[in-house]
ModelCIF file with pLDDT and N, C-alpha, C, O atoms, coordinates in Angstrom:
data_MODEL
#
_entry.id   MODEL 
#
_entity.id                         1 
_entity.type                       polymer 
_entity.pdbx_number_of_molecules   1 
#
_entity_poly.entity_id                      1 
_entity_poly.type                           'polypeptide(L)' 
_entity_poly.nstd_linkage                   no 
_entity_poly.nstd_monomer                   no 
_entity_poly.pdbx_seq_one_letter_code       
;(UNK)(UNK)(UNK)(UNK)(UNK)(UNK)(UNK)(UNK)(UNK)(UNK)(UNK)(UNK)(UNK)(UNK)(UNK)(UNK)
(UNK)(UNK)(UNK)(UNK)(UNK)(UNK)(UNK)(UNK)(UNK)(UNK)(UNK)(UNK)(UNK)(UNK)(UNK)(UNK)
;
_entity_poly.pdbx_seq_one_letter_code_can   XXXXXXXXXXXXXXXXXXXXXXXXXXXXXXXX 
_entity_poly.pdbx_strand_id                 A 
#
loop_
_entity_poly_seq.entity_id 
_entity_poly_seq.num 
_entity_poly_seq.mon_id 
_entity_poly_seq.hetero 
1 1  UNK n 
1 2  UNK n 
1 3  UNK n 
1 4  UNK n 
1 5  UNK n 
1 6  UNK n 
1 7  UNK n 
1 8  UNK n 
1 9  UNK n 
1 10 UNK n 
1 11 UNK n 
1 12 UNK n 
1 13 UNK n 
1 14 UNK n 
1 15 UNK n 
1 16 UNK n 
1 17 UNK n 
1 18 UNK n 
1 19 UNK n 
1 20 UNK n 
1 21 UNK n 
1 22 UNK n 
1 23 UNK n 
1 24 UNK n 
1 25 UNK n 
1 26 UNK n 
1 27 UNK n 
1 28 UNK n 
1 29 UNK n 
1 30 UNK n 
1 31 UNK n 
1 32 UNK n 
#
_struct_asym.id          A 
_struct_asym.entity_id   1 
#
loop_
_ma_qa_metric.id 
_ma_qa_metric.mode 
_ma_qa_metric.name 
_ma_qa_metric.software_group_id 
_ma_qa_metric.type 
1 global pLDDT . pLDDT 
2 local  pLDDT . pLDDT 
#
_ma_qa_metric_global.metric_id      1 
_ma_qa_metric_global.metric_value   95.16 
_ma_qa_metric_global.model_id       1 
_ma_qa_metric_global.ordinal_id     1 
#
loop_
_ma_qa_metric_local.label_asym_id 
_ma_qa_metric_local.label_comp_id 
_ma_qa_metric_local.label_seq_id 
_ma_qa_metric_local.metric_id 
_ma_qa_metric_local.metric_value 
_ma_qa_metric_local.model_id 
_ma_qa_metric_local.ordinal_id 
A UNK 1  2 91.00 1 1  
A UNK 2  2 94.00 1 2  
A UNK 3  2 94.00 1 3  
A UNK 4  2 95.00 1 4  
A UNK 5  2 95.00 1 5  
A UNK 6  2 95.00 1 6  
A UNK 7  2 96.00 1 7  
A UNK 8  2 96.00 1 8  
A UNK 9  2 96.00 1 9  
A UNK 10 2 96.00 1 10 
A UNK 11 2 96.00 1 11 
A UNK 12 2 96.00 1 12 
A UNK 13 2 97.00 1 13 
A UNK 14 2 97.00 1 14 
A UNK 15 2 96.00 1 15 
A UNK 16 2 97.00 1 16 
A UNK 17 2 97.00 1 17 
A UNK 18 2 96.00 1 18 
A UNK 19 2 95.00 1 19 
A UNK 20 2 96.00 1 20 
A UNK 21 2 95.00 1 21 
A UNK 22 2 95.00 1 22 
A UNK 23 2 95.00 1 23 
A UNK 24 2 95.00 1 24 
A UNK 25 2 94.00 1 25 
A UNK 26 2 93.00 1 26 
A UNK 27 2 95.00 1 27 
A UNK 28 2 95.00 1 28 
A UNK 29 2 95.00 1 29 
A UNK 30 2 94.00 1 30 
A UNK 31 2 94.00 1 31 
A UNK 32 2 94.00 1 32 
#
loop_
_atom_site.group_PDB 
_atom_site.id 
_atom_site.type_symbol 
_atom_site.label_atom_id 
_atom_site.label_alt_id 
_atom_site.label_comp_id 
_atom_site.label_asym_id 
_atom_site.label_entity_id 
_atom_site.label_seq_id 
_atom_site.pdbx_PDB_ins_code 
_atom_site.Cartn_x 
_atom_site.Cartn_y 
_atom_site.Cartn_z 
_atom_site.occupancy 
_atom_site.B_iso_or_equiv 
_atom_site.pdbx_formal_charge 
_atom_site.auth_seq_id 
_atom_site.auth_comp_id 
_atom_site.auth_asym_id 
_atom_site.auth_atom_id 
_atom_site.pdbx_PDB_model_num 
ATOM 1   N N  . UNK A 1 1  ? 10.739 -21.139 18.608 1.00 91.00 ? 1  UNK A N  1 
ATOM 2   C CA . UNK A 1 1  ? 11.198 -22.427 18.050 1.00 91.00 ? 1  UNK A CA 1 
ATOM 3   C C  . UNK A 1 1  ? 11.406 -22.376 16.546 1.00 91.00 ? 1  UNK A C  1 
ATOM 4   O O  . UNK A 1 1  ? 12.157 -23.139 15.939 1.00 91.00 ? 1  UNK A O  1 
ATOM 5   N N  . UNK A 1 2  ? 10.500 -21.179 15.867 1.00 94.00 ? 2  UNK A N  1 
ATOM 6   C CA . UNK A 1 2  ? 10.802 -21.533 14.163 1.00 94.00 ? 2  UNK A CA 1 
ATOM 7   C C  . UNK A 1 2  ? 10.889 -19.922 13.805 1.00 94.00 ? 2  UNK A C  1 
ATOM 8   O O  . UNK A 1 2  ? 10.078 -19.279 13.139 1.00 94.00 ? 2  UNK A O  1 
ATOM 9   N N  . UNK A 1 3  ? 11.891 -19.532 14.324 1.00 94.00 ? 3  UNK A N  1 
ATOM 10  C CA . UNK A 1 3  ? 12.174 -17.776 14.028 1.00 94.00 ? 3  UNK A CA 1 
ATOM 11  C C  . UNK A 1 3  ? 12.175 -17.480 12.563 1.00 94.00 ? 3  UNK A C  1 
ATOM 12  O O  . UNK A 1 3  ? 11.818 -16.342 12.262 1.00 94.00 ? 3  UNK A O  1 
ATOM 13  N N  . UNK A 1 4  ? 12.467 -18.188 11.722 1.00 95.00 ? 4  UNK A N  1 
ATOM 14  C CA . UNK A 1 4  ? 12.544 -17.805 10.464 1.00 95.00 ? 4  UNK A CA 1 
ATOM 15  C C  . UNK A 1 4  ? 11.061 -17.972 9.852  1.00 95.00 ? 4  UNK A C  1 
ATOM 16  O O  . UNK A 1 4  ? 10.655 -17.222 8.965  1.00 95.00 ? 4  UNK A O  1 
ATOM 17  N N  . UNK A 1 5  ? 10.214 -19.111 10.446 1.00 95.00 ? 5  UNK A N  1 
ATOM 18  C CA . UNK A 1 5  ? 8.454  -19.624 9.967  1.00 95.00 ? 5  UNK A CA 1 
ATOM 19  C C  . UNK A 1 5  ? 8.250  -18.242 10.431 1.00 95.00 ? 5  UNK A C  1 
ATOM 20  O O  . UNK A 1 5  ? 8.022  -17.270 9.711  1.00 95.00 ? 5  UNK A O  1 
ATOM 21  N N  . UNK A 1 6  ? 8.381  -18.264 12.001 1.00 95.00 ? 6  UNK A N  1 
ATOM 22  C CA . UNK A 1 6  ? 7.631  -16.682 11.878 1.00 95.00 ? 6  UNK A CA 1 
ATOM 23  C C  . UNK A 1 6  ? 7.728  -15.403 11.310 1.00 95.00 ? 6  UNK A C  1 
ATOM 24  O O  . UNK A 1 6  ? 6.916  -14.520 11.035 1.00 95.00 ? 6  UNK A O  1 
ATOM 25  N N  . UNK A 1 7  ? 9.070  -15.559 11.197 1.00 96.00 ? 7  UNK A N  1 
ATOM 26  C CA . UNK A 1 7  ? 9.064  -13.812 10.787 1.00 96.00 ? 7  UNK A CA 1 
ATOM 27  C C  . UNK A 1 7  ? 8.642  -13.488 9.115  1.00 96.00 ? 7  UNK A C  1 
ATOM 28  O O  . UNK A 1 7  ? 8.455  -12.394 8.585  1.00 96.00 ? 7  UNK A O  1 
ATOM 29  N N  . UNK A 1 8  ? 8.570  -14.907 8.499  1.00 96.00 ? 8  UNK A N  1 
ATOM 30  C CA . UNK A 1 8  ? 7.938  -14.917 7.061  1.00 96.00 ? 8  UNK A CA 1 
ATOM 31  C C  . UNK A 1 8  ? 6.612  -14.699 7.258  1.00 96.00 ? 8  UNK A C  1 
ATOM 32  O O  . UNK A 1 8  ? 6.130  -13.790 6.583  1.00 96.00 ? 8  UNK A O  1 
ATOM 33  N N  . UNK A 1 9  ? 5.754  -15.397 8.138  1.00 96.00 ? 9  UNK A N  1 
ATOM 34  C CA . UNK A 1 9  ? 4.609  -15.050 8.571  1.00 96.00 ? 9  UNK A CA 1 
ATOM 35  C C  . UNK A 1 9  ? 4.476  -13.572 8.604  1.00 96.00 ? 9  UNK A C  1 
ATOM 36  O O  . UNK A 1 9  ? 3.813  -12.985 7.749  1.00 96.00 ? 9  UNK A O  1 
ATOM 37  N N  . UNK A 1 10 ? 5.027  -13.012 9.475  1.00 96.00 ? 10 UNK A N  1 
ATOM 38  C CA . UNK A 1 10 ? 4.936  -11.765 10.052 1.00 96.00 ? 10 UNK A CA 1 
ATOM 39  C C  . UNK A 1 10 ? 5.147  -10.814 8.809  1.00 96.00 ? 10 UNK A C  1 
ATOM 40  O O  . UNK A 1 10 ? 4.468  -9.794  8.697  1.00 96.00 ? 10 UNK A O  1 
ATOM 41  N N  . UNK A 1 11 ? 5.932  -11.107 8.043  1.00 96.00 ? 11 UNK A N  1 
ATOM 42  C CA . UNK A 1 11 ? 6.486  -10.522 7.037  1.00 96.00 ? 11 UNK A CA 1 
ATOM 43  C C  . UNK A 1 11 ? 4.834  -10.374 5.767  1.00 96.00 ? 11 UNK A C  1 
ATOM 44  O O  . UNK A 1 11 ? 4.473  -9.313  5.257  1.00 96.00 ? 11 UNK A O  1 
ATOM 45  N N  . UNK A 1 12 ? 4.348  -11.339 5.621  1.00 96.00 ? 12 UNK A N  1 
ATOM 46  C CA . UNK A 1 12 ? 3.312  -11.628 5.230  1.00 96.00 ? 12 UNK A CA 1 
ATOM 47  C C  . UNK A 1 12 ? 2.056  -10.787 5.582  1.00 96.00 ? 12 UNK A C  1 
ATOM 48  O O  . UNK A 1 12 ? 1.245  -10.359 4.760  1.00 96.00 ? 12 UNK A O  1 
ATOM 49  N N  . UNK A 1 13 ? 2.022  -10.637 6.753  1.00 97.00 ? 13 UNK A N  1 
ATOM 50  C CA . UNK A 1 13 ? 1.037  -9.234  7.313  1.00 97.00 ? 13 UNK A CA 1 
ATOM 51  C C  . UNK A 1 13 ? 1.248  -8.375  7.561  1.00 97.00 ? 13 UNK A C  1 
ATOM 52  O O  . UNK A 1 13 ? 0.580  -7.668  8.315  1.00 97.00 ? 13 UNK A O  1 
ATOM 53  N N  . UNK A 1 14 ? 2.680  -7.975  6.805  1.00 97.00 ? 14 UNK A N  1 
ATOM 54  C CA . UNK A 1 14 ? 2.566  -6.552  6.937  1.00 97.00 ? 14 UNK A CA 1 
ATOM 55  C C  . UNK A 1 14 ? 2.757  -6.000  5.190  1.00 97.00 ? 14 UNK A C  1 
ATOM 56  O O  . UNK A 1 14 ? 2.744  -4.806  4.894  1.00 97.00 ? 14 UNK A O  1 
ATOM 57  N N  . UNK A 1 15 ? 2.939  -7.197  4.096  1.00 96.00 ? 15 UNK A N  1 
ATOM 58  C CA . UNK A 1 15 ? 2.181  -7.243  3.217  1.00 96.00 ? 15 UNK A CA 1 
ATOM 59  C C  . UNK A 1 15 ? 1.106  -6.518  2.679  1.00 96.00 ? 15 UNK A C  1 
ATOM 60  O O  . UNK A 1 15 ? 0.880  -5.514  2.005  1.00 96.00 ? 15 UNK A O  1 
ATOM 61  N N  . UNK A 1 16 ? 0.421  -7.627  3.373  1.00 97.00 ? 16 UNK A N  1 
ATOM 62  C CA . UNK A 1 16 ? -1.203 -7.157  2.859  1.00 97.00 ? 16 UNK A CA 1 
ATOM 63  C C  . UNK A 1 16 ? -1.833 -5.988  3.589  1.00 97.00 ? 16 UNK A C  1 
ATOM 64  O O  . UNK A 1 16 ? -2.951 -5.687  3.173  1.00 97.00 ? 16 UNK A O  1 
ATOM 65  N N  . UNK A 1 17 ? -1.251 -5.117  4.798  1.00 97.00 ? 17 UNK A N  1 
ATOM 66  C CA . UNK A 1 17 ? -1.473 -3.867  5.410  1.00 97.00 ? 17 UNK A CA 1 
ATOM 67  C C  . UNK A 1 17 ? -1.036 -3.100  4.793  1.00 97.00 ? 17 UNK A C  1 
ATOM 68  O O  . UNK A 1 17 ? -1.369 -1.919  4.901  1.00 97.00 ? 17 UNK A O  1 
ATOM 69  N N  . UNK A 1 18 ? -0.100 -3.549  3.899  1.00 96.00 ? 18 UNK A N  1 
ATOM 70  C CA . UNK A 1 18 ? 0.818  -2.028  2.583  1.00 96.00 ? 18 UNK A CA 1 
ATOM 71  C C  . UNK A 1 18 ? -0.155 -2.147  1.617  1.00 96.00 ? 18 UNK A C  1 
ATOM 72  O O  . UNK A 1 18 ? -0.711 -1.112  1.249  1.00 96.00 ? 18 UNK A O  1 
ATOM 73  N N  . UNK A 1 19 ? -0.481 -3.230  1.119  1.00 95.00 ? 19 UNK A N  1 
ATOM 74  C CA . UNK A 1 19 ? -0.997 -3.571  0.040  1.00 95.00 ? 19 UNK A CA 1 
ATOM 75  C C  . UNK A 1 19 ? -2.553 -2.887  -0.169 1.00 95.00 ? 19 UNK A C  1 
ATOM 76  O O  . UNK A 1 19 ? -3.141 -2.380  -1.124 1.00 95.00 ? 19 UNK A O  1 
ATOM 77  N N  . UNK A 1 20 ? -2.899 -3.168  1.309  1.00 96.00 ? 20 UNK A N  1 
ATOM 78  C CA . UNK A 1 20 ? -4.621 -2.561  1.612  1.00 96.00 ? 20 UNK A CA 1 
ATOM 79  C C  . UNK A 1 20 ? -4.182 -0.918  1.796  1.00 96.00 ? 20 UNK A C  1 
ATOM 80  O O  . UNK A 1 20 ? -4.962 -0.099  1.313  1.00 96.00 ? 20 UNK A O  1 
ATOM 81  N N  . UNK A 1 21 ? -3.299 -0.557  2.289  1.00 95.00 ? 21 UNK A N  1 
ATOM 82  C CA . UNK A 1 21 ? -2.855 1.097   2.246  1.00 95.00 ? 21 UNK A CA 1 
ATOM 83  C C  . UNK A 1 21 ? -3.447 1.623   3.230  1.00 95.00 ? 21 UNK A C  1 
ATOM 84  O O  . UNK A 1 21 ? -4.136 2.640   3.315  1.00 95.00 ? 21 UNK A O  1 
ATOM 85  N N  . UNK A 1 22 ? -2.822 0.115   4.696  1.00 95.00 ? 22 UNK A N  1 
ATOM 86  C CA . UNK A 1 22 ? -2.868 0.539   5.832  1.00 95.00 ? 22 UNK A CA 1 
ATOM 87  C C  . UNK A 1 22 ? -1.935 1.216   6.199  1.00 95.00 ? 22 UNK A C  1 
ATOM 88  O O  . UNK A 1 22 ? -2.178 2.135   6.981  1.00 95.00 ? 22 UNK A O  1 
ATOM 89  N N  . UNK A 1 23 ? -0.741 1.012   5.809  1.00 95.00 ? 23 UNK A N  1 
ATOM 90  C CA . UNK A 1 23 ? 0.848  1.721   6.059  1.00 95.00 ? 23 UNK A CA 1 
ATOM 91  C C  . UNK A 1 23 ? 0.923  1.975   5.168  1.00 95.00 ? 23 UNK A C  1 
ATOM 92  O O  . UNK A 1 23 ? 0.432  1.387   4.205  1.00 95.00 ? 23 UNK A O  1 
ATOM 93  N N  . UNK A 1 24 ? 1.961  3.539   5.160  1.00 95.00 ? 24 UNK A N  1 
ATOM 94  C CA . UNK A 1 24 ? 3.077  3.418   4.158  1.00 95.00 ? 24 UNK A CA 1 
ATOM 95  C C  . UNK A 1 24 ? 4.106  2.874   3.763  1.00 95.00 ? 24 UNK A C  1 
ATOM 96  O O  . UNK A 1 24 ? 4.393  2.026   4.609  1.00 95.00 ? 24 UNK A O  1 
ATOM 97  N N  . UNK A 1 25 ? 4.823  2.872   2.971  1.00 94.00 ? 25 UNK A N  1 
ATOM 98  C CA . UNK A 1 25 ? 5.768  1.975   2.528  1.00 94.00 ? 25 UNK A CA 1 
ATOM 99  C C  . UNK A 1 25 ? 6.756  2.090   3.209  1.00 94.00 ? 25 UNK A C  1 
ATOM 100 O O  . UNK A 1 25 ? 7.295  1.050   3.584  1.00 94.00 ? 25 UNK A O  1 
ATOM 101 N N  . UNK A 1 26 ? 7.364  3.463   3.625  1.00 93.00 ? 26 UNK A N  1 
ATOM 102 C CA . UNK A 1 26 ? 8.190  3.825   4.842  1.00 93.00 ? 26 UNK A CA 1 
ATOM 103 C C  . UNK A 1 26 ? 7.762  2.558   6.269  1.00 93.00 ? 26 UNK A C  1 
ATOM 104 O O  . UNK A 1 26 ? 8.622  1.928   6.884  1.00 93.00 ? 26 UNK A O  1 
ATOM 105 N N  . UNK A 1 27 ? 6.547  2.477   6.465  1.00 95.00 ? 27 UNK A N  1 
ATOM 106 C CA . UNK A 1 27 ? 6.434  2.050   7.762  1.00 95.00 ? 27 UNK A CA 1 
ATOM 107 C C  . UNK A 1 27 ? 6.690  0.092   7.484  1.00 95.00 ? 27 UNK A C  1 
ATOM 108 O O  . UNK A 1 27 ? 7.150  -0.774  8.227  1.00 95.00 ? 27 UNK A O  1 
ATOM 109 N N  . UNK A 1 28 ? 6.079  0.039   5.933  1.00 95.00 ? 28 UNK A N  1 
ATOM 110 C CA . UNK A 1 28 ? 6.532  -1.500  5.343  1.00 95.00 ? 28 UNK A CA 1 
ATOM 111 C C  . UNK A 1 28 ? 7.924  -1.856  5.946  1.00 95.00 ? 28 UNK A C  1 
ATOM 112 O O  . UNK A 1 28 ? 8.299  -2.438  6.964  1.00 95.00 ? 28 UNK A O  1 
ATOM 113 N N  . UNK A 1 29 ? 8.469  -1.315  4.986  1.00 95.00 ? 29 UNK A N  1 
ATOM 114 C CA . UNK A 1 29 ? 9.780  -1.628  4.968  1.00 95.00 ? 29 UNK A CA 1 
ATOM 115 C C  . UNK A 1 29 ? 10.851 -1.380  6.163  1.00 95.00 ? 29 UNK A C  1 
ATOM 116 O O  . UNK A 1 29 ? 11.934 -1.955  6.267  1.00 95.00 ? 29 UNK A O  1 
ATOM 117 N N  . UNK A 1 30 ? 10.320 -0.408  7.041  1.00 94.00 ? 30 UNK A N  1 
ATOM 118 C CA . UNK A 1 30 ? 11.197 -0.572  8.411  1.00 94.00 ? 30 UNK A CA 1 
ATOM 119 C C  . UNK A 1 30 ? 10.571 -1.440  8.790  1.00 94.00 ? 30 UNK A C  1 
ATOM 120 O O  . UNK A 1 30 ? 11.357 -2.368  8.977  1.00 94.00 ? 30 UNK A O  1 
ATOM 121 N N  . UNK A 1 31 ? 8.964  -1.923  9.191  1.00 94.00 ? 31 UNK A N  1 
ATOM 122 C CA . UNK A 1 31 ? 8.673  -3.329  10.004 1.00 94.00 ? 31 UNK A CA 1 
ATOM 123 C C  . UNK A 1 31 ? 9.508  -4.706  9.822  1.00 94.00 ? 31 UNK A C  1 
ATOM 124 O O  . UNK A 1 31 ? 10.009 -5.569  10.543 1.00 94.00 ? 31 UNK A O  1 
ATOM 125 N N  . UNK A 1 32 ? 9.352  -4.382  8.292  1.00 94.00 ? 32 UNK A N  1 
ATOM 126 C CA . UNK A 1 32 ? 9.670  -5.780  7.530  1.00 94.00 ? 32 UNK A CA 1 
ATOM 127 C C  . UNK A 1 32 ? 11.073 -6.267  7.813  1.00 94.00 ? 32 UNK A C  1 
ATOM 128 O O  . UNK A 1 32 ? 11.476 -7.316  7.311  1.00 94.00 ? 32 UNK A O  1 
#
């Protein structure tokens, strides 16, 4: 119903998983 709320959301946790240097930035930026 709010594809764009979510995928900012989503976008948002994969954030703070780059940020904590759960992923690499490679894996950031293709999720994202």
């Amino acid at each position: 119903r709010h594809p764009e709320r979510a995928k900012n959301r989503r976008n948002l946790v994969l954030k703070v998983l780059y940020e904590q240097d759960k992923i690499t930035q490679q894996q950031y930026q293709q999720a994202r």
